[in-house]
Each structure stands twice: as structure tokens, then as C-alpha cells.
N, C-alpha and C. Protein backbone atom coordinates (compact mmCIF):
# COMPACT_ATOMS: atom_id res chain seq x y z
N UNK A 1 0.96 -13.25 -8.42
CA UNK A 1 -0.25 -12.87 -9.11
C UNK A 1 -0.95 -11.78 -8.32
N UNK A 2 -1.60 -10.28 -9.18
CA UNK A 2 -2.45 -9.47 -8.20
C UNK A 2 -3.24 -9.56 -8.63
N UNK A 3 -4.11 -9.01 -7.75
CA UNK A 3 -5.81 -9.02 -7.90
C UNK A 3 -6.28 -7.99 -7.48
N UNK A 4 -7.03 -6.97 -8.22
CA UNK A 4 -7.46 -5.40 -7.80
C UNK A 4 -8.49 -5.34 -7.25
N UNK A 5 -8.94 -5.05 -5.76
CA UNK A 5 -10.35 -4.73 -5.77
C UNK A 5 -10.81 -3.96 -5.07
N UNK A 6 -11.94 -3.03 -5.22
CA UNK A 6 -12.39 -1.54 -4.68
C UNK A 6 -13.87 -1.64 -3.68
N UNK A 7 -13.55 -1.52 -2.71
CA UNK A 7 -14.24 -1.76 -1.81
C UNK A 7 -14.95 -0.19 -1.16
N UNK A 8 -15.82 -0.42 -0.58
CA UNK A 8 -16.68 0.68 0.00
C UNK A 8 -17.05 0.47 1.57
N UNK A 9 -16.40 1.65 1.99
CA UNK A 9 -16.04 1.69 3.70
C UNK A 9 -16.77 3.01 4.19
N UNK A 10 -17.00 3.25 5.30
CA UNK A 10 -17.33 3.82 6.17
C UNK A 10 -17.12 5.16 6.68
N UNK A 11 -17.10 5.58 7.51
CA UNK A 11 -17.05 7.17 8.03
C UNK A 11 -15.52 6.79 8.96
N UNK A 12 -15.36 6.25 9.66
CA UNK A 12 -13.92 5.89 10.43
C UNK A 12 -12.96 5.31 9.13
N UNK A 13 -12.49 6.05 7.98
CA UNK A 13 -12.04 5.74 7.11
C UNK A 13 -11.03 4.05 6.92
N UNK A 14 -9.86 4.33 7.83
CA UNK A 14 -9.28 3.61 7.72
C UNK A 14 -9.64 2.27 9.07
N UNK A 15 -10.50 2.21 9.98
CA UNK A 15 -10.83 1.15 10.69
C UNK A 15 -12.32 0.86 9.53
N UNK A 16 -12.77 1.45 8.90
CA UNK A 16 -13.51 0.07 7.78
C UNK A 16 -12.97 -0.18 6.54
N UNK A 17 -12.00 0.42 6.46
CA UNK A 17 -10.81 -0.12 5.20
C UNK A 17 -10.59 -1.27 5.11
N UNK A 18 -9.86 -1.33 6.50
CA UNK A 18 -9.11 -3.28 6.75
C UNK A 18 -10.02 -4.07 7.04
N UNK A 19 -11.33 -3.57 7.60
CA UNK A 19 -12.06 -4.81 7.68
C UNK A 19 -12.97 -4.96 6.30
N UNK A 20 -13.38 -3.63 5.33
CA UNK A 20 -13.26 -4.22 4.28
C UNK A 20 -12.18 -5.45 3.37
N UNK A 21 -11.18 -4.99 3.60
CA UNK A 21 -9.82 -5.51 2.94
C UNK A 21 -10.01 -7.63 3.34
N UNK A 22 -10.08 -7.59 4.74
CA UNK A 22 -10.18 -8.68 5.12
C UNK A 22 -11.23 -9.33 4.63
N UNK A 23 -12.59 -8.60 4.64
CA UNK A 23 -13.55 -9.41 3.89
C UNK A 23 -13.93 -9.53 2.95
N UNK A 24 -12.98 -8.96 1.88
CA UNK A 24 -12.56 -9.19 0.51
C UNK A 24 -11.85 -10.37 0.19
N UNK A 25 -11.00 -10.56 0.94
CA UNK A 25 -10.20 -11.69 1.30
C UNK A 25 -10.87 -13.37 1.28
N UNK A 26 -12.05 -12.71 2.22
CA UNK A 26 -12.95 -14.02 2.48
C UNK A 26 -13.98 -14.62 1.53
N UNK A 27 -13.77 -13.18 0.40
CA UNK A 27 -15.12 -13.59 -0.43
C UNK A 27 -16.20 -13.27 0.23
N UNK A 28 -16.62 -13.49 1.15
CA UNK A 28 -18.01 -13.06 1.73
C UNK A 28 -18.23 -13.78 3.04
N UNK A 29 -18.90 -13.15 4.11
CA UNK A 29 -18.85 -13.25 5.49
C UNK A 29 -18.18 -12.53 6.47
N UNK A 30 -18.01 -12.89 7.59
CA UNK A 30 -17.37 -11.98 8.90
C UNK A 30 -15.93 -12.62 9.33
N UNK A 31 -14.58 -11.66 9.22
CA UNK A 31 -13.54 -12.30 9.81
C UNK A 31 -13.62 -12.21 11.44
N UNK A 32 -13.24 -13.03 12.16
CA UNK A 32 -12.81 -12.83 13.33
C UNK A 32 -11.89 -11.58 13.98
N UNK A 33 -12.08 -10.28 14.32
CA UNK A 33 -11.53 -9.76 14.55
C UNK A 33 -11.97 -8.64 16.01
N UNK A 34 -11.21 -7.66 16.28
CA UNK A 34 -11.32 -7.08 17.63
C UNK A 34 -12.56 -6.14 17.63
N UNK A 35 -12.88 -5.78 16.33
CA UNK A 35 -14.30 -4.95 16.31
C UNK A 35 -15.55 -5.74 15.42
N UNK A 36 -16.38 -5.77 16.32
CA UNK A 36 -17.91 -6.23 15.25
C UNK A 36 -18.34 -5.36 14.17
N UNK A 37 -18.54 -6.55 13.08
CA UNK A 37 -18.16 -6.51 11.76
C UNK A 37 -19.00 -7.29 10.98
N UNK A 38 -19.87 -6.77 9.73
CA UNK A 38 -20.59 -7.20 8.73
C UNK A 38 -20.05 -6.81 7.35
N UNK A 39 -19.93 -8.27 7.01
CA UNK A 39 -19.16 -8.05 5.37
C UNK A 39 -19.94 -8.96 4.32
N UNK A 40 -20.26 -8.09 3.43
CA UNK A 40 -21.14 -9.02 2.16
C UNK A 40 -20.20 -8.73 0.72
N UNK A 41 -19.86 -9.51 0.04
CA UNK A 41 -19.46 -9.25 -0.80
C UNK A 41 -20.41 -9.19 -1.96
N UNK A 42 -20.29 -7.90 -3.20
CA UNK A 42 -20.86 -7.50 -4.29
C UNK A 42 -20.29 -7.66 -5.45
N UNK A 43 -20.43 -8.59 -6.25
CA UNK A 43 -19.54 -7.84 -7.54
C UNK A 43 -18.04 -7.49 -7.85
N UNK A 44 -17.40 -8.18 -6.99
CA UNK A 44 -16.34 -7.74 -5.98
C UNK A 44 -15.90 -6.27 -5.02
N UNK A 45 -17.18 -5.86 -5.23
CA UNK A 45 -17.35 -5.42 -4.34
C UNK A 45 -17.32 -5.06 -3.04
N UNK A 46 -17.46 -4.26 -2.07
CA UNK A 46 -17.62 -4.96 -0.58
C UNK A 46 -18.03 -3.74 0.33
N UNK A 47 -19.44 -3.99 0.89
CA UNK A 47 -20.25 -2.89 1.31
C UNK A 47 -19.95 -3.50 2.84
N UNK A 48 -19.15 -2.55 3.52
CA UNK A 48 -19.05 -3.23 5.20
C UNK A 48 -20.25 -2.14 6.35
N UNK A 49 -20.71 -2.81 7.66
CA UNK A 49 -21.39 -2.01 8.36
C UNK A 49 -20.01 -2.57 9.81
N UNK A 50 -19.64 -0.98 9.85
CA UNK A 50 -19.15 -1.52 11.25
C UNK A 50 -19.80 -1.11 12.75
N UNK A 51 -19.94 -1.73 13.90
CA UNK A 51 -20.83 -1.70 15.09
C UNK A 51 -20.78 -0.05 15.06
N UNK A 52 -21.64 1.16 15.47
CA UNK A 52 -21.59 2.91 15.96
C UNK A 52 -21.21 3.32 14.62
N UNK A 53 -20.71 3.08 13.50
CA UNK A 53 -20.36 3.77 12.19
C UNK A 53 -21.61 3.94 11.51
N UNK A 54 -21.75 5.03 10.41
CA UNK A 54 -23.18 5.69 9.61
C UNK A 54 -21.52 4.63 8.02
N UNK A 55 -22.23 4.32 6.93
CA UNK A 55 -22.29 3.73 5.97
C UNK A 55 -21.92 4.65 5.08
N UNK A 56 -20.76 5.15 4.77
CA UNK A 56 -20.79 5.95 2.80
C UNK A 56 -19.83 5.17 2.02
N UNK A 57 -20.00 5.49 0.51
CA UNK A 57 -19.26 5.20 -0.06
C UNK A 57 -18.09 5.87 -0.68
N UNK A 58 -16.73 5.53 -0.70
CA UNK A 58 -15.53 5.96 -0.91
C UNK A 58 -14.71 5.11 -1.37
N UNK A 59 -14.35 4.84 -2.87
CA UNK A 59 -13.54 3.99 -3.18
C UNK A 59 -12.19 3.54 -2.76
N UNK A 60 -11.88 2.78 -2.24
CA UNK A 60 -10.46 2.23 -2.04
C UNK A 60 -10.06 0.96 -2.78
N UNK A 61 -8.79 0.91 -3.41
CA UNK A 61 -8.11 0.26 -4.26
C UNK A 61 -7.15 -1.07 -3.26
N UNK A 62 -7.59 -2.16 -3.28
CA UNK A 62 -6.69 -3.08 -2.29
C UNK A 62 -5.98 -3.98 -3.44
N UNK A 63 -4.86 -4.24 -3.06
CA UNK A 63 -4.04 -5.39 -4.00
C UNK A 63 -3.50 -6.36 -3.33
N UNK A 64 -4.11 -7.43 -3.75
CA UNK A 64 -3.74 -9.26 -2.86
C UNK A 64 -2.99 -9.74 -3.85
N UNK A 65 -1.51 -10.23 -3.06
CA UNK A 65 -0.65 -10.25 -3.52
C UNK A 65 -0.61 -12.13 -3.45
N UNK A 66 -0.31 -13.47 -4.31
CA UNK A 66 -0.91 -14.35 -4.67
C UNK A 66 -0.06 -15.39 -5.03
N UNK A 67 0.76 -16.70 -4.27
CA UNK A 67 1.45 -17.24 -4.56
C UNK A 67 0.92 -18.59 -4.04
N UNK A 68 1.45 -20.05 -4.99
CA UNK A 68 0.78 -21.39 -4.79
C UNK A 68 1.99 -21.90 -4.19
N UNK A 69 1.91 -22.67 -3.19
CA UNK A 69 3.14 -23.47 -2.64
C UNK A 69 3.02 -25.24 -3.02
N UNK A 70 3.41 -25.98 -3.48
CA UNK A 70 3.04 -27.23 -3.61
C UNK A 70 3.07 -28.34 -2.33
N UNK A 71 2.28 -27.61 -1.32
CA UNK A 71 2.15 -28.48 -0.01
C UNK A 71 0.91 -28.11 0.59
N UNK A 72 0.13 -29.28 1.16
CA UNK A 72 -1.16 -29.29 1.83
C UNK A 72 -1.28 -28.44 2.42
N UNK A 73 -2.68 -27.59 2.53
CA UNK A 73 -3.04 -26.64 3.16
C UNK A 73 -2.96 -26.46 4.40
N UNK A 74 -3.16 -27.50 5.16
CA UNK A 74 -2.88 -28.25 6.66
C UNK A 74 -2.00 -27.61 7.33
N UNK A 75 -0.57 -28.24 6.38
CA UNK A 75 1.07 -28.01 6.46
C UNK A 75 1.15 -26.36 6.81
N UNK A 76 1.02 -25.66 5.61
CA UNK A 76 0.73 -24.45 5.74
C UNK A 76 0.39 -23.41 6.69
N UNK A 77 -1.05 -23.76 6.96
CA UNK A 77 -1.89 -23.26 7.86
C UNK A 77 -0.86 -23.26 9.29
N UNK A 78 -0.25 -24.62 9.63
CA UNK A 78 0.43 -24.83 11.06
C UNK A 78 1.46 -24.26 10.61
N UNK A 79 2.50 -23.56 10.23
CA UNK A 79 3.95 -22.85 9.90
C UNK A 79 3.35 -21.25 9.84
N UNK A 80 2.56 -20.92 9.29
CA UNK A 80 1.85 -19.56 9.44
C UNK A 80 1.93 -18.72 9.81
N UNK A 81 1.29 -19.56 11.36
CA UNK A 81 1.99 -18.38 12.61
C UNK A 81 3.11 -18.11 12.94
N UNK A 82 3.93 -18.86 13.34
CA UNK A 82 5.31 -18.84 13.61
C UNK A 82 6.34 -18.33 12.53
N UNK A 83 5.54 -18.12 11.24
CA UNK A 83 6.38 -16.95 9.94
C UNK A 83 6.57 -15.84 10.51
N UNK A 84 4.68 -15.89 10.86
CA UNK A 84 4.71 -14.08 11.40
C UNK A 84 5.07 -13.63 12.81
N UNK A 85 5.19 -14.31 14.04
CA UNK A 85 5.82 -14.35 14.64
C UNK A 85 7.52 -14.07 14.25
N UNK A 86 8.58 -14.42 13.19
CA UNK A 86 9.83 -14.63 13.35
C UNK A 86 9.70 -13.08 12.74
N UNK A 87 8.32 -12.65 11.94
CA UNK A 87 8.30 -11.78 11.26
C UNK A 87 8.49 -10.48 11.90
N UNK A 88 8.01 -10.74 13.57
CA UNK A 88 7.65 -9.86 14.05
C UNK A 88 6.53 -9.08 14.32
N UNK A 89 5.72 -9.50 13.19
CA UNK A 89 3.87 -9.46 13.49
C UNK A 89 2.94 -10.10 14.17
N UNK A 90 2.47 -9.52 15.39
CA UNK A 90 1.52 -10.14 16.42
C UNK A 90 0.11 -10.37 15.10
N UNK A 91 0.17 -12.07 15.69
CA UNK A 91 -1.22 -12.65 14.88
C UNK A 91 -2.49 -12.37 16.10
N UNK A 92 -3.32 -11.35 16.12
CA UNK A 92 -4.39 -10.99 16.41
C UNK A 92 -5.68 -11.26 15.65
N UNK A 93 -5.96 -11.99 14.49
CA UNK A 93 -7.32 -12.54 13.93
C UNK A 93 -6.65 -13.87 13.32
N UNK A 94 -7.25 -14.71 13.98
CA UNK A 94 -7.13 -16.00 13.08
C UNK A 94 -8.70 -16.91 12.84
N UNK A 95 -8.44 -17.24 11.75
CA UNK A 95 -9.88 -17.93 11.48
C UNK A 95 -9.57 -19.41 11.05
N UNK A 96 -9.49 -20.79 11.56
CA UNK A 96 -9.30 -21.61 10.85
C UNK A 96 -10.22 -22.22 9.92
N UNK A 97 -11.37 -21.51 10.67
CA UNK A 97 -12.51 -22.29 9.08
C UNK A 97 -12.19 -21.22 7.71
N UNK A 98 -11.91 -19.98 7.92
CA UNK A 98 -11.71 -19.36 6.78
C UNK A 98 -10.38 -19.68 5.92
N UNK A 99 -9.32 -20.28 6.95
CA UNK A 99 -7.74 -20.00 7.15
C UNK A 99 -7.37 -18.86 7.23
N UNK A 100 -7.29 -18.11 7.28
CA UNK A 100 -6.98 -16.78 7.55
C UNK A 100 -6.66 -16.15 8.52
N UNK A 101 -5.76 -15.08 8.84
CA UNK A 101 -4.78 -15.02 9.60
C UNK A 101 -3.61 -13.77 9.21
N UNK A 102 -3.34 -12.89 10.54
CA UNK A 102 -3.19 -11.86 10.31
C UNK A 102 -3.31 -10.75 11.92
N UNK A 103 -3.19 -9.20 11.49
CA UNK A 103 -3.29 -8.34 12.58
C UNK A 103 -4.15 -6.97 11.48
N UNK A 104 -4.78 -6.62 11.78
CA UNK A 104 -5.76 -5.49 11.20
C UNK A 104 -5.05 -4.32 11.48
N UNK A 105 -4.52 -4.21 12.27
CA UNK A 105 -4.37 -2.77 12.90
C UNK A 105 -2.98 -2.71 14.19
N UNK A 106 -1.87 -2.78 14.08
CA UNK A 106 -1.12 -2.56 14.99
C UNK A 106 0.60 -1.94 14.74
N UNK A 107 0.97 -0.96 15.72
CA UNK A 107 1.54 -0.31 15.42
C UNK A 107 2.96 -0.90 14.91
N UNK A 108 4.14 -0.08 14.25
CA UNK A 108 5.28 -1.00 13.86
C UNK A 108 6.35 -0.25 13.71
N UNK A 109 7.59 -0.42 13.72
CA UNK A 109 8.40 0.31 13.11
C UNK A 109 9.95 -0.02 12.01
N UNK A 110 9.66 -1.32 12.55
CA UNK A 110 10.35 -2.46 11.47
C UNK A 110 9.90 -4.03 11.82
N UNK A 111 10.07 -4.38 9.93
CA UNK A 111 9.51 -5.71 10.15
C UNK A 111 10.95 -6.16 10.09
N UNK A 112 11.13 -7.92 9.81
CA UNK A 112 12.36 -8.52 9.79
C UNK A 112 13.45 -7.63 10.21
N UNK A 113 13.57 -6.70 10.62
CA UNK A 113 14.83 -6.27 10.91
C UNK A 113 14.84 -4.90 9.92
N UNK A 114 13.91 -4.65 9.24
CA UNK A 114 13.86 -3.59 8.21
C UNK A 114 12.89 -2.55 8.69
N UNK A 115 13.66 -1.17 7.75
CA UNK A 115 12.70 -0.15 8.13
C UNK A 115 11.33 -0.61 7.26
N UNK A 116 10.29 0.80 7.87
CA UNK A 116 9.39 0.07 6.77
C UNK A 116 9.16 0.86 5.26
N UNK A 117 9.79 1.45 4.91
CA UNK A 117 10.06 2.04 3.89
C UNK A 117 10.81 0.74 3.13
N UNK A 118 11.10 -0.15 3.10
CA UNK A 118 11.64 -1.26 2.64
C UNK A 118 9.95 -1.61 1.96
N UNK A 119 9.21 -1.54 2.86
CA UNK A 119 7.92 -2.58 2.15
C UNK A 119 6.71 -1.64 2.22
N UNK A 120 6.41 -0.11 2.48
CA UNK A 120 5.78 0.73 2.28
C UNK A 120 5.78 1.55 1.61
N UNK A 121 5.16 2.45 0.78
CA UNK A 121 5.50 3.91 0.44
C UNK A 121 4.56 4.66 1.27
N UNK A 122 4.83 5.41 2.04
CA UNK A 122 4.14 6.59 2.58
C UNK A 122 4.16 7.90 1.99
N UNK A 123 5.19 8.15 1.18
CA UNK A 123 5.48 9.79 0.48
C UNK A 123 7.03 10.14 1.15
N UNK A 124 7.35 11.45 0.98
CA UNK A 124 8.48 11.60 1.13
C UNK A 124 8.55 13.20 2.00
N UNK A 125 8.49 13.56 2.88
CA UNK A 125 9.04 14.80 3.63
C UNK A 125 10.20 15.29 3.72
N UNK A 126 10.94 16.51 4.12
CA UNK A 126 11.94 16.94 4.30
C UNK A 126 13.33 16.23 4.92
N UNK A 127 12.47 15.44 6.04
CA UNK A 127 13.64 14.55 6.67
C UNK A 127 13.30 12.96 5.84
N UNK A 128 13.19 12.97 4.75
CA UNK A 128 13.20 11.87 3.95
C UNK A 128 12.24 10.48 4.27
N UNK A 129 11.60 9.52 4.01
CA UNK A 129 10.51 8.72 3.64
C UNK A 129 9.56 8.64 4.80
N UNK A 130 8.70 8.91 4.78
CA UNK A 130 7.61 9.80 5.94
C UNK A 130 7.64 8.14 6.59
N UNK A 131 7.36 7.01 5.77
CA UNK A 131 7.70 5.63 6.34
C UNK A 131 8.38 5.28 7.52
N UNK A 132 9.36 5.94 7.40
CA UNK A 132 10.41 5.67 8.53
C UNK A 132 10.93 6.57 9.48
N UNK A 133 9.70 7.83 9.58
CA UNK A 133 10.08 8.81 10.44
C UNK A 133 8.55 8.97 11.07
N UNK A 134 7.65 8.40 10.23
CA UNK A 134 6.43 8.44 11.26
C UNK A 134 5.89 7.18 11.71
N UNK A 135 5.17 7.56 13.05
CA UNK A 135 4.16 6.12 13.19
C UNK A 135 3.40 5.33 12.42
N UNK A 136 4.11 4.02 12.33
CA UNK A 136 3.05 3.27 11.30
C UNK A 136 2.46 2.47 11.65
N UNK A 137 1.10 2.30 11.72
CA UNK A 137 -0.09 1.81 11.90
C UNK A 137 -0.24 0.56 10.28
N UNK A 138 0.16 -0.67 10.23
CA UNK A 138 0.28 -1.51 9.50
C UNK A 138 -1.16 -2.67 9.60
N UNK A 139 -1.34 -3.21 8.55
CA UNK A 139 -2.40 -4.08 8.42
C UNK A 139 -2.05 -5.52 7.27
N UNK A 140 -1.59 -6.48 8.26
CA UNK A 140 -1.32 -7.59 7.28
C UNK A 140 -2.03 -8.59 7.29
N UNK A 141 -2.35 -9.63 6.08
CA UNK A 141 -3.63 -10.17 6.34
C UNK A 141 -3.32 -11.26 5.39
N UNK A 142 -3.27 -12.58 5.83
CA UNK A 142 -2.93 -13.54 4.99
C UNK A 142 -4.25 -15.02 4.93
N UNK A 143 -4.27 -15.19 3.48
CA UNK A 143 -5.92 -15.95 3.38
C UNK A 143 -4.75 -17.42 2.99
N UNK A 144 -5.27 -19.01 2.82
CA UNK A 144 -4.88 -19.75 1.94
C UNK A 144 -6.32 -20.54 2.02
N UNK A 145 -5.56 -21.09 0.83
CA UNK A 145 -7.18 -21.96 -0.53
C UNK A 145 -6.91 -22.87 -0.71
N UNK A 146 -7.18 -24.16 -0.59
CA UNK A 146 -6.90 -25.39 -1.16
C UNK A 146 -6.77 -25.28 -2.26
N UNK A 147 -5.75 -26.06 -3.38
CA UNK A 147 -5.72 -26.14 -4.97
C UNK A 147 -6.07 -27.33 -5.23
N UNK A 148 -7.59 -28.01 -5.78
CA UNK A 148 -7.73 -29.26 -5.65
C UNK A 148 -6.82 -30.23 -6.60
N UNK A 149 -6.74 -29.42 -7.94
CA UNK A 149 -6.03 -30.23 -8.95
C UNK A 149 -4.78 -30.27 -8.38
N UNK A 150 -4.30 -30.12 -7.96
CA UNK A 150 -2.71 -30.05 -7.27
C UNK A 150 -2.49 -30.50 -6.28
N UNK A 151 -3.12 -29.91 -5.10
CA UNK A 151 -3.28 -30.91 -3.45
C UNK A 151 -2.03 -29.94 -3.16
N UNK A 152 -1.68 -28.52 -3.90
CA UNK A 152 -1.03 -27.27 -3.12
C UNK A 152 -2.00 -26.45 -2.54
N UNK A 153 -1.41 -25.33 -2.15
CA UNK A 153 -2.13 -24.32 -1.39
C UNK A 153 -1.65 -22.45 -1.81
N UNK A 154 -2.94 -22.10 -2.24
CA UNK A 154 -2.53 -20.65 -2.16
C UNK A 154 -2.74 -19.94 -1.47
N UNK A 155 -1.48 -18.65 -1.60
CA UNK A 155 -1.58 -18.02 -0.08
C UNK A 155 -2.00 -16.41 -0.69
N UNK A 156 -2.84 -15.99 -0.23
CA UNK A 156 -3.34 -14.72 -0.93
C UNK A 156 -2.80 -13.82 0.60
N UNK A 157 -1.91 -12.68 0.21
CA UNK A 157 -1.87 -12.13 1.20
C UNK A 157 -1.81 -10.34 0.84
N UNK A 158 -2.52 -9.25 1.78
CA UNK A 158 -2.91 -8.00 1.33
C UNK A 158 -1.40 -7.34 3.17
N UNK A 159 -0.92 -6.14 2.19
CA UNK A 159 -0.53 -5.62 3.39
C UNK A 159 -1.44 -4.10 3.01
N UNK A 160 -1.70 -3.44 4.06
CA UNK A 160 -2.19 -1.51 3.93
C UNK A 160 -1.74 -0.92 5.23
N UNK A 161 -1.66 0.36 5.28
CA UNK A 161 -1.30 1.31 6.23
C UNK A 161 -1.56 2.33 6.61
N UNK A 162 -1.51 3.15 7.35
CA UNK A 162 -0.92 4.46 7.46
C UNK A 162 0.22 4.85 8.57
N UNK A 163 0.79 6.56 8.31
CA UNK A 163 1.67 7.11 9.18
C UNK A 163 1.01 7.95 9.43
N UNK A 164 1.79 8.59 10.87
CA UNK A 164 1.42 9.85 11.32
C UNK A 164 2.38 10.25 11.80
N UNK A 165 2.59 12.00 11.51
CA UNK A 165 4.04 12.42 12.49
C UNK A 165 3.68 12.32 13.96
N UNK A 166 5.18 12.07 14.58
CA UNK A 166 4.80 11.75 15.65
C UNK A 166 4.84 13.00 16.31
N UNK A 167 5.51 13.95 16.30
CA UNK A 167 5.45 14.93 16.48
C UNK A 167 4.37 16.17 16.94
N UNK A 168 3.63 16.21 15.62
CA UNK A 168 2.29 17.24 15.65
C UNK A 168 0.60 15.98 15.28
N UNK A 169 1.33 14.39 15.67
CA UNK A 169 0.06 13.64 15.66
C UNK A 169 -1.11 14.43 14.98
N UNK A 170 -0.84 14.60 13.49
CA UNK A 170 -2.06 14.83 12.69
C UNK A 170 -2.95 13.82 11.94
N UNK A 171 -3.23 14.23 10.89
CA UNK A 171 -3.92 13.37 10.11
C UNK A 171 -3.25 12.04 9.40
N UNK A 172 -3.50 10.84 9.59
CA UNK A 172 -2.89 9.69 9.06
C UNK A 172 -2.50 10.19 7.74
N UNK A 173 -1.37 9.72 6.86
CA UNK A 173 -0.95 9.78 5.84
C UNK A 173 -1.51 8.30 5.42
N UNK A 174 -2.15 8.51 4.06
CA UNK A 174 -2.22 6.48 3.84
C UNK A 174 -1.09 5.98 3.03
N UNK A 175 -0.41 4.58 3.12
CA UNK A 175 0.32 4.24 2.63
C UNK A 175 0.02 3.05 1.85
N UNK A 176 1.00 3.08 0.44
CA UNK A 176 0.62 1.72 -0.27
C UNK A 176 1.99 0.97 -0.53
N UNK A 177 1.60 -0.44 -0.51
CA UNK A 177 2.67 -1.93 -0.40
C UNK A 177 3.40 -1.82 -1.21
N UNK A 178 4.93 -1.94 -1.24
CA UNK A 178 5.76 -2.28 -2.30
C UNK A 178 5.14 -3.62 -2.64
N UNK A 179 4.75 -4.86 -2.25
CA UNK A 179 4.88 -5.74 -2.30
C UNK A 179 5.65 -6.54 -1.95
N UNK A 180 6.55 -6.31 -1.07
CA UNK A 180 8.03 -6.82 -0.56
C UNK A 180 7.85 -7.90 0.40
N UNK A 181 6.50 -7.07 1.59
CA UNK A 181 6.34 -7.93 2.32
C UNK A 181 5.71 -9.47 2.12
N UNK A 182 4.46 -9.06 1.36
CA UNK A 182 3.23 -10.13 1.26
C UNK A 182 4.58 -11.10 0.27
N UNK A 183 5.44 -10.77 -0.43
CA UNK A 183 5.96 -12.08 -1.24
C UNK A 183 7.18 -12.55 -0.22
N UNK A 184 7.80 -12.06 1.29
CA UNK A 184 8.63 -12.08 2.44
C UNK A 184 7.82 -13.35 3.05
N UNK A 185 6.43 -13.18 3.19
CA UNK A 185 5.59 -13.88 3.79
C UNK A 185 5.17 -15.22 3.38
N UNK A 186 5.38 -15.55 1.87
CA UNK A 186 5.04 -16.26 1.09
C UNK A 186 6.55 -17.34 1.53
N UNK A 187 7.87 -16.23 0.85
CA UNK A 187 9.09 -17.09 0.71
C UNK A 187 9.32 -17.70 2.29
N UNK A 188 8.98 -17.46 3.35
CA UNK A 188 9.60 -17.33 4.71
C UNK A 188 8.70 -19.22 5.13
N UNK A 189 7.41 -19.02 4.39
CA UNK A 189 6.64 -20.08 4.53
C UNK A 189 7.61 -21.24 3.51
N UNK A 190 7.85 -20.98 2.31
CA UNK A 190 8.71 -21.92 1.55
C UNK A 190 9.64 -22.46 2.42
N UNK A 191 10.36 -21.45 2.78
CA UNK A 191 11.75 -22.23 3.43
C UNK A 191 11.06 -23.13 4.45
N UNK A 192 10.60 -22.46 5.54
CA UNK A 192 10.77 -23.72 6.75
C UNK A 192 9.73 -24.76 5.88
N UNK A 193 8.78 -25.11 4.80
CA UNK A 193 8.36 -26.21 4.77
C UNK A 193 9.55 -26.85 3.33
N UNK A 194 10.94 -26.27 2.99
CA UNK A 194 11.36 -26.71 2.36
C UNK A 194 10.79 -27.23 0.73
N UNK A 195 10.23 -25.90 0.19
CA UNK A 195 9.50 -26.15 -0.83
C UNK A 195 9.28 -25.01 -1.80
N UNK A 196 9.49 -24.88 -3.21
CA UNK A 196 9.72 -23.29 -3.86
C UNK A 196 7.95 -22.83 -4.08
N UNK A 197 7.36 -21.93 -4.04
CA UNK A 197 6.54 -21.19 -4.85
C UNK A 197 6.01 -21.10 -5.96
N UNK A 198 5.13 -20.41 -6.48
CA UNK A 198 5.14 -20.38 -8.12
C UNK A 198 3.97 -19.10 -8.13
């Protein structure tokens, strides 16, 4: 299941992106993360102030990618880490009162064993998918929800990015999710708790 929503960030474009993104995630409040951070949600909306940043608005488009597992949130929550760990993604924000859980900002150049043009689009340059020839600066971010009628758990999870050549280190390129990963993240949790999706 996706869910579209356009958030309003800051002058450091892409460091109030993800912490918009994340506190979209939360519905409303502050995630735990490496920079101080105010998030209110509007309308779905999401007007962030980050600590030394001046406030504008600039639409960005985030897509949370949305799958129910039929096992306690609990269960879940403890297998999590150790997904993203096998995943290869250092978990740097975790929140257990929110559940939430994730890295905002850290560099990559394959996940599972894959380039990242497998689960990015960055565009395409001369020497072919800018993904896998430039630095990528990745942002994965995984929420879960209790399902009361069910006593499952959903796992809402957002990936975003950018590249940069490494070369002439210019201006970030931004990149958007196949979706490959956030449903990698979902299935990887199925298996070790031995249980399908929906």
C-alpha cells in the first residue's frame, strides 16, 4: 500500500527532507535522531524547524511504502534490527515509544549484495545509472503500528536519496525508490519470523 505526502523543508534542502520524511512517519512529534529537530504535523502536511536553519517552503513528494505482517508488534520490533543489519544498514535512530527505526543519512554503495540502482533511480549519465557510479547518500526509515482488530503489525517503511559524482563532488543529484527496498525490508522480516505479508 502507498501513501503520498508533501512536506515542507528548509534551506539545507536535503538534511530537512529526511527529517521531514521521518516525522511524517510519526504523525506528529520529534524522532530521535543525530540533529535537533521540531516536527508538527499539518494536514498531512509537515512544517519542520531544524537547530541554525531559516524555514521556506518547497514541496517534496515522499512515498511510504506499507505492508501488515500477522504477528505482534513486540515480535517485530525485536527482528528489525538485525533485518537491517543482514541488510547492511547501520540502525542510527531508533525510537521504541514511536517504534521506529532506521538511518537518516549515511553513505552506501550496495545494499544486500546489490548495486543501488537495483532499488534507486538517480537518472542516467554517459557511463550509465548515475546510481551506481556516484556517491549515494541513502535514507531508510522504518515505522510499525499495532493492528488492533488483528493483533498484526504494520510496517510503514520510506527509502530517499541522493548522488554525487565522485569525481567533480558537485551538486547532489536527488533520487527516487523503486520500491524494491522498503518491500526487501518487509519480506526479510517475514522470513525470519516465518510468516507471509499482505
Amino acid at each position: 500500500m502507498k501513501q503520498m505526502y508533501t512536506g515542507h523543508v528548509g534551506s539545507d534542502l536535503h538534511a530537512l527532507r529526511i527529517v521531514a520524511m521521518a516525522a511524517l512517519l510519526a504523525g506528529a512529534g520529534c524522532v530521535s535522531a543525530p540533529q535537533e529537530e521540531d516536527a508538527t504535523a499539518m494536514g498531512g502536511l509537515s512544517t519542520v524547524n531544524l537547530a541554525g536553519f531559516l524555514t521556506q517552503q518547497i514541496a517534496n513528494d515522499v512515498e511510504t511504502i506499507e505492508k501488515t505482517l500477522p504477528v505482534e508488534l513486540d515480535l517485530v520490533w525485536r527482528v528489525l534490527p538485525g533485518v537491517y543489519q543482514e541488510l547492511g544498514i547501520p540502525v542510527a535512530t531508533s525510537n521504541p515509544q514511536k517504534h521506529q527505526l532506521g538511518n537518516l543519512q549515511f553513505e552506501v554503495q550496495r545494499v544486500n549484495g546489490k548495486r543501488m540502482n537495483h532499488f534507486i533511480d538517480c537518472g542516467t549519465s554517459r557511463t550509465g545509472p548515475m546510481a551506481n557510479a556516484y556517491q549515494v547518500t541513502l535514507t531508510v526509515m522504518t515505522t510499525l503500528e499495532a493492528v488492533e482488530e488483528t493483533g498484526g503489525t504494520k510496517m510503514s517503511s520510506i527509502v530517499d536519496g541522493t548522488a554525487v559524482n565522485r569525481s567533480t563532488a558537485g551538486y547532489p543529484v536527488p533520487c527516487t525508490s523503486r520500491e524494491t527496498l522498503e518491500e526487501l525490508i518487509a519480506d526479510k522480516v517475514a522470513e525470519v519470523l516465518g510468516v507471509s505479508g499482505s
